[in-house]
Protein backbone atom coordinates (compact mmCIF):
# COMPACT_ATOMS: atom_id res chain seq x y z
CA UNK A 1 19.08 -17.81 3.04
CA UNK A 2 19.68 -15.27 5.84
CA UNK A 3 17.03 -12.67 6.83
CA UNK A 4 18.11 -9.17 7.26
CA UNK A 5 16.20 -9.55 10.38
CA UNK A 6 18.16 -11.98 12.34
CA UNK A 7 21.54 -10.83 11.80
CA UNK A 8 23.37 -8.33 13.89
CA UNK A 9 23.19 -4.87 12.98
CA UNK A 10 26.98 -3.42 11.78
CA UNK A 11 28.07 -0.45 14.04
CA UNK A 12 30.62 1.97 13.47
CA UNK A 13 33.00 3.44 15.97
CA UNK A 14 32.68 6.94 14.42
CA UNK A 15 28.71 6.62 13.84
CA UNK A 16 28.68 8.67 10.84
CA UNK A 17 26.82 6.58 8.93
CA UNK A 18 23.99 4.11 10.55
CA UNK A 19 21.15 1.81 8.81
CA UNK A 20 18.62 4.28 10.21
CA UNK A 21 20.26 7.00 8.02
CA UNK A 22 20.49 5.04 5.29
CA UNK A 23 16.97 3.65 5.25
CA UNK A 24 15.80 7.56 5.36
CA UNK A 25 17.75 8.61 2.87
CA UNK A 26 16.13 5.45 0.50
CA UNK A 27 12.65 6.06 2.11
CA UNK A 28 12.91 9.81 0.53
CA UNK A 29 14.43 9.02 -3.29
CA UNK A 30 11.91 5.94 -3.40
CA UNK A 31 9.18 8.41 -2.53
CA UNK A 32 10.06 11.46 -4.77
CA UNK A 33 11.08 9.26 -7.84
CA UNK A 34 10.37 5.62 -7.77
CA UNK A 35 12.04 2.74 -7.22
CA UNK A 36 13.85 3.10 -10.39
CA UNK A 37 15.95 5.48 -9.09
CA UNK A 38 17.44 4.04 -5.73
CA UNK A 39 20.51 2.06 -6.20
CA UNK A 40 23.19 1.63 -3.66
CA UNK A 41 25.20 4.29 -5.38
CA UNK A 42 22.97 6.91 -5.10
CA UNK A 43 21.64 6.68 -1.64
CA UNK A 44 25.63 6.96 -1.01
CA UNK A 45 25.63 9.90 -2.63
CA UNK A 46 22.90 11.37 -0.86
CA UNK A 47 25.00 10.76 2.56
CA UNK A 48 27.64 12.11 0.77
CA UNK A 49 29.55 9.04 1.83
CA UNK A 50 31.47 6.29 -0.62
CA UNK A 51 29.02 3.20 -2.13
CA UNK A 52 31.29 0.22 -0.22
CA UNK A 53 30.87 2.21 3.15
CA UNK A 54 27.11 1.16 2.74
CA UNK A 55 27.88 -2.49 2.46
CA UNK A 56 29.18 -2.67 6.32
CA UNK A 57 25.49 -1.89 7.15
CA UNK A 58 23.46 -3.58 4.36
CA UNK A 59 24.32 -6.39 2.34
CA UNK A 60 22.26 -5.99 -0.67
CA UNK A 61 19.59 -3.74 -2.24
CA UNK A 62 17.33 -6.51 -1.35
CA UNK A 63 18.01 -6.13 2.18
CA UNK A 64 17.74 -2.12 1.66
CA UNK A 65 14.48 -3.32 0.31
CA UNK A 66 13.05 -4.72 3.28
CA UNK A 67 14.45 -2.57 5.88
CA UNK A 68 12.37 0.63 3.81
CA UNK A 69 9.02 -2.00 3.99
CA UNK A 70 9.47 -2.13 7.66
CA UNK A 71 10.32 1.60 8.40
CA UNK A 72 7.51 3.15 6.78
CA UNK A 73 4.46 0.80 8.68
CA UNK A 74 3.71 2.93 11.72
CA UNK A 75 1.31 2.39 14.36
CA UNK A 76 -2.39 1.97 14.03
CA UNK A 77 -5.58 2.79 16.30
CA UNK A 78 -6.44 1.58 19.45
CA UNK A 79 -8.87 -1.19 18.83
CA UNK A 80 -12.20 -0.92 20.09
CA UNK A 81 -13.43 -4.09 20.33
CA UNK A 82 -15.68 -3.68 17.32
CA UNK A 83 -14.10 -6.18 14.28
CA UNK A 84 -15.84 -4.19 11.80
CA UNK A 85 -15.43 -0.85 12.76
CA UNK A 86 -11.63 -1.99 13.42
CA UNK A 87 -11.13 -3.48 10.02
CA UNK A 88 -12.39 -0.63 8.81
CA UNK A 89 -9.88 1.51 10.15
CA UNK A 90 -7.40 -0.59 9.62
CA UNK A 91 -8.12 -0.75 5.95
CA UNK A 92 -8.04 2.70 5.72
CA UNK A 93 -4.75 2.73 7.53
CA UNK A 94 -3.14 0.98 4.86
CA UNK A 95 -4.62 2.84 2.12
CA UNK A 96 -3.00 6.38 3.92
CA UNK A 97 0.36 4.26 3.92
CA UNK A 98 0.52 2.75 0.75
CA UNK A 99 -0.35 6.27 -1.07
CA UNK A 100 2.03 8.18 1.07
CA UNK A 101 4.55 5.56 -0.55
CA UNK A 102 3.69 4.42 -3.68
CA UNK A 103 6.34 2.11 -4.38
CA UNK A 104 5.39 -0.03 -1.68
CA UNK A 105 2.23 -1.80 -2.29
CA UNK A 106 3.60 -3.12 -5.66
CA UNK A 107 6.80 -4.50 -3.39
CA UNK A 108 4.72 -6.34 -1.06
CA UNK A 109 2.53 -7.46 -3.65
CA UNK A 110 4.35 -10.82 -3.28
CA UNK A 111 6.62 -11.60 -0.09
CA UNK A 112 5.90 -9.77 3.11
CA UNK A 113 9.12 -8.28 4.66
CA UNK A 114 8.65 -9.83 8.24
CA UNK A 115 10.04 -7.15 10.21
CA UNK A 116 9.16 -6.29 13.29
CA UNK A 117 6.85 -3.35 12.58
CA UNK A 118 5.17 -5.18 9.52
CA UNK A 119 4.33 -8.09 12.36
CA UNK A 120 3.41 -5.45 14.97
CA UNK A 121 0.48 -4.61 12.27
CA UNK A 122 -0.24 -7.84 11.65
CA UNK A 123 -0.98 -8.85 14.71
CA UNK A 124 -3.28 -6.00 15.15
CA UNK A 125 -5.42 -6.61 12.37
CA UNK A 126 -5.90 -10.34 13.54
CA UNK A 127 -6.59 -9.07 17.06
CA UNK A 128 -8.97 -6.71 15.46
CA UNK A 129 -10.50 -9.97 13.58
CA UNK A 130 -11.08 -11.59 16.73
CA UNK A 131 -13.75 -10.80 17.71
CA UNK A 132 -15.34 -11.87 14.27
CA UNK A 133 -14.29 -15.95 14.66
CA UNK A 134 -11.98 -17.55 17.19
CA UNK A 135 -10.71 -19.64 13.98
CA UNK A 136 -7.28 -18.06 12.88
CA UNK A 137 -7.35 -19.38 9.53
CA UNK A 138 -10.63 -17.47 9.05
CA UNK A 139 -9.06 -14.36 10.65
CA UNK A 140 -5.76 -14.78 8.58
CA UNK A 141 -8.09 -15.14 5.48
CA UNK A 142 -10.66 -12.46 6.24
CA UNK A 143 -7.32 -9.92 6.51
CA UNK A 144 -5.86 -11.34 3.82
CA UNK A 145 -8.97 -10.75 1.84
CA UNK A 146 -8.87 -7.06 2.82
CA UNK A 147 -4.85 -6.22 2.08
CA UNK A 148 -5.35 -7.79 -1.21
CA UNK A 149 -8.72 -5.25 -1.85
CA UNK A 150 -6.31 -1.85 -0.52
CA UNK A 151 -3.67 -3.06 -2.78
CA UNK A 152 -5.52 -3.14 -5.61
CA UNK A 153 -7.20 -0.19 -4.96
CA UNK A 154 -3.99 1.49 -3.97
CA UNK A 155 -2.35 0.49 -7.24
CA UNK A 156 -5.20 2.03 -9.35
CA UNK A 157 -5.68 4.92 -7.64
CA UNK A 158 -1.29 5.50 -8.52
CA UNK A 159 -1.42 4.36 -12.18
CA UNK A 160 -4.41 6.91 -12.26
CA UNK A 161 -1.56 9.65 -11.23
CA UNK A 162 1.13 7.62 -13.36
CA UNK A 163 -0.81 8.52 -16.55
CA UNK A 164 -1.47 11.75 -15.47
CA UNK A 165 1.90 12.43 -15.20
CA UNK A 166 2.78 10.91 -18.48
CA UNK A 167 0.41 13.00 -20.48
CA UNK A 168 0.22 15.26 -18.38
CA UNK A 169 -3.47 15.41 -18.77
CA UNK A 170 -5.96 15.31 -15.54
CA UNK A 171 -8.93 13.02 -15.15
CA UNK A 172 -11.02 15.95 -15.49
CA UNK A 173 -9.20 17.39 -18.61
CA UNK A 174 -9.50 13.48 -20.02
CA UNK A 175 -13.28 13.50 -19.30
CA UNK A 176 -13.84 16.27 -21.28
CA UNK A 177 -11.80 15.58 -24.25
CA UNK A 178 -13.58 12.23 -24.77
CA UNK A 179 -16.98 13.84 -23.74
CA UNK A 180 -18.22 14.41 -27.69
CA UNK A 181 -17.29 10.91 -28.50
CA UNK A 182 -19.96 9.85 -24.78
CA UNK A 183 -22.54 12.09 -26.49
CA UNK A 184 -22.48 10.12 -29.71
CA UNK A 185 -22.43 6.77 -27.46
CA UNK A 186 -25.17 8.12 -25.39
CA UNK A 187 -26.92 9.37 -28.24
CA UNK A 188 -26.99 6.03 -29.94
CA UNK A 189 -29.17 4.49 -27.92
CA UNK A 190 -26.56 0.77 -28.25
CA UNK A 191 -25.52 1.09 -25.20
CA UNK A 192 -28.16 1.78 -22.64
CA UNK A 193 -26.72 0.91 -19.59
CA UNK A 194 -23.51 2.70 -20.21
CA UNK A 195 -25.53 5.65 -20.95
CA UNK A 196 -27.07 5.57 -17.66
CA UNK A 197 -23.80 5.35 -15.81
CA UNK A 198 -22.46 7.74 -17.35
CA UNK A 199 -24.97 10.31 -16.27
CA UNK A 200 -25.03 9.01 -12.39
CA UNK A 201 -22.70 10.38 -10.15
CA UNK A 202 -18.93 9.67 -10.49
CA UNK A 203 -17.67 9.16 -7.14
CA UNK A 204 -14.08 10.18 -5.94
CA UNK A 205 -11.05 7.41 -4.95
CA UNK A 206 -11.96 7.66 -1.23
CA UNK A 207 -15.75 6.84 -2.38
CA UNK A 208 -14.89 3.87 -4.47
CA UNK A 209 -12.91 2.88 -1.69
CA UNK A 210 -14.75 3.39 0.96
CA UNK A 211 -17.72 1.67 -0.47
CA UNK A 212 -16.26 -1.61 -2.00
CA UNK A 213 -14.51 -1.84 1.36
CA UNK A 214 -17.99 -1.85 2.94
CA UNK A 215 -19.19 -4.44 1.05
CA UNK A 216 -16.28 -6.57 1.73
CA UNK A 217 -16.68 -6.34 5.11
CA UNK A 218 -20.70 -7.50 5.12
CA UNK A 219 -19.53 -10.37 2.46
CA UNK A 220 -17.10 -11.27 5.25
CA UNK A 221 -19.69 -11.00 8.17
CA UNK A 222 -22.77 -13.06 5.84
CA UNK A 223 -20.03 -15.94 5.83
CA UNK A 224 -19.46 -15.93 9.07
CA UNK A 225 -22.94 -16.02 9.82
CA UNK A 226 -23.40 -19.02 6.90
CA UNK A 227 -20.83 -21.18 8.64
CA UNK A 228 -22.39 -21.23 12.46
């Protein structure tokens, strides 16, 4: 197996075409419609170009793939020299990314794409964890731990939009067709607990987010604190 990443990028004499072009061109179909709809043949289309022309530059959708995962991770914060407060961030960071391009937390749900700007960020958020333990399987773990929390938050927070635009019914709109069946729940007395959250408040996505991130992050610092 050969990584996109150690071969030599194909250049043309004429430079009509280059991977850069072609990665932007994927970036924006991937974003406006999905993953579903990029296929070889019609990111040629959008460069108005023929489908083989592509293969000179990229080898396989696969490839294409990767070279999108890579282009897309930008730079974070400067870190401060607080692990928390740069976790945090970082966190957070991801989140923005992974919702401004929503087919890419369910790609690198699995296999990382190893370029260079996915490893630029990885290396930050261990630098960012090192102030937290001078163990690098800890730090590995501890940012592990929190890429696997965004993801899955990330991935809610889009099937949430996925269903509204399916049924083409909002949250709110949802919450108050169902609310007469609640009232009969509520009313019933069964289900006390239930009753009671229902009536607290119902915070946002950025809330939820924000919150079970925070508790992550003093889970992370009580082990720390277990193991000295």
């Amino acid at each position: 197996m050969s990584l996109i990443w150690d071969r030599e990028p194909y250049r043309s004499k004429r430079q009509a075409l280059s991977v850069e072009r072609i990665v932007d061109a994927s970036v924006a179909i991937a974003d406006a419609e999905g993953l579903g709809a990029l296929s070889m043949r019609r990111v040629a289309a959008e460069l108005s170009t023929g489908t083989t022309s592509l293969y000179r530059y990229v080898d396989s959708r696969d490839d294409l793939l990767d070279l999108m995962a890579d282009a897309v991770h930008d730079d974070h914060a400067p870190l401060t020299g607080d692990w928390r407060a740069d976790l945090e961030a970082y966190a957070h960071h991801e989140r923005d990314l992974w919702l401004r391009h929503p087919w890419l937390a369910p790609l690198l749900a699995t296999r990382p794409s190893l370029g260079p700007n996915w490893l630029r960020g990885l290396e930050h958020a261990l630098t960012a964890a090192a102030p937290l333990t001078s163990d690098i399987a800890d730090a590995a773990s501890a940012v592990g731990l929190i890429r696997d929390y965004v993801r899955g938050a990330v991935i809610r927070e889009l099937a949430e939009k996925e269903t509204q635009r399916r049924t083409g019914q909002t949250e709110d709109q949802w919450r108050a067709a169902v609310a007469p069946y609640m009232r009969k729940i509520i009313e019933s007395g069964a289900y006390p607990r239930v009753s009671r959250m229902t009536k607290s408040a119902d915070p946002s996505p950025a809330e939820q987010f924000s919150y079970g991130l925070r508790r992550i992050l003093t889970g992370i610092a009580d082990s720390q604190q277990t193991a000295k």
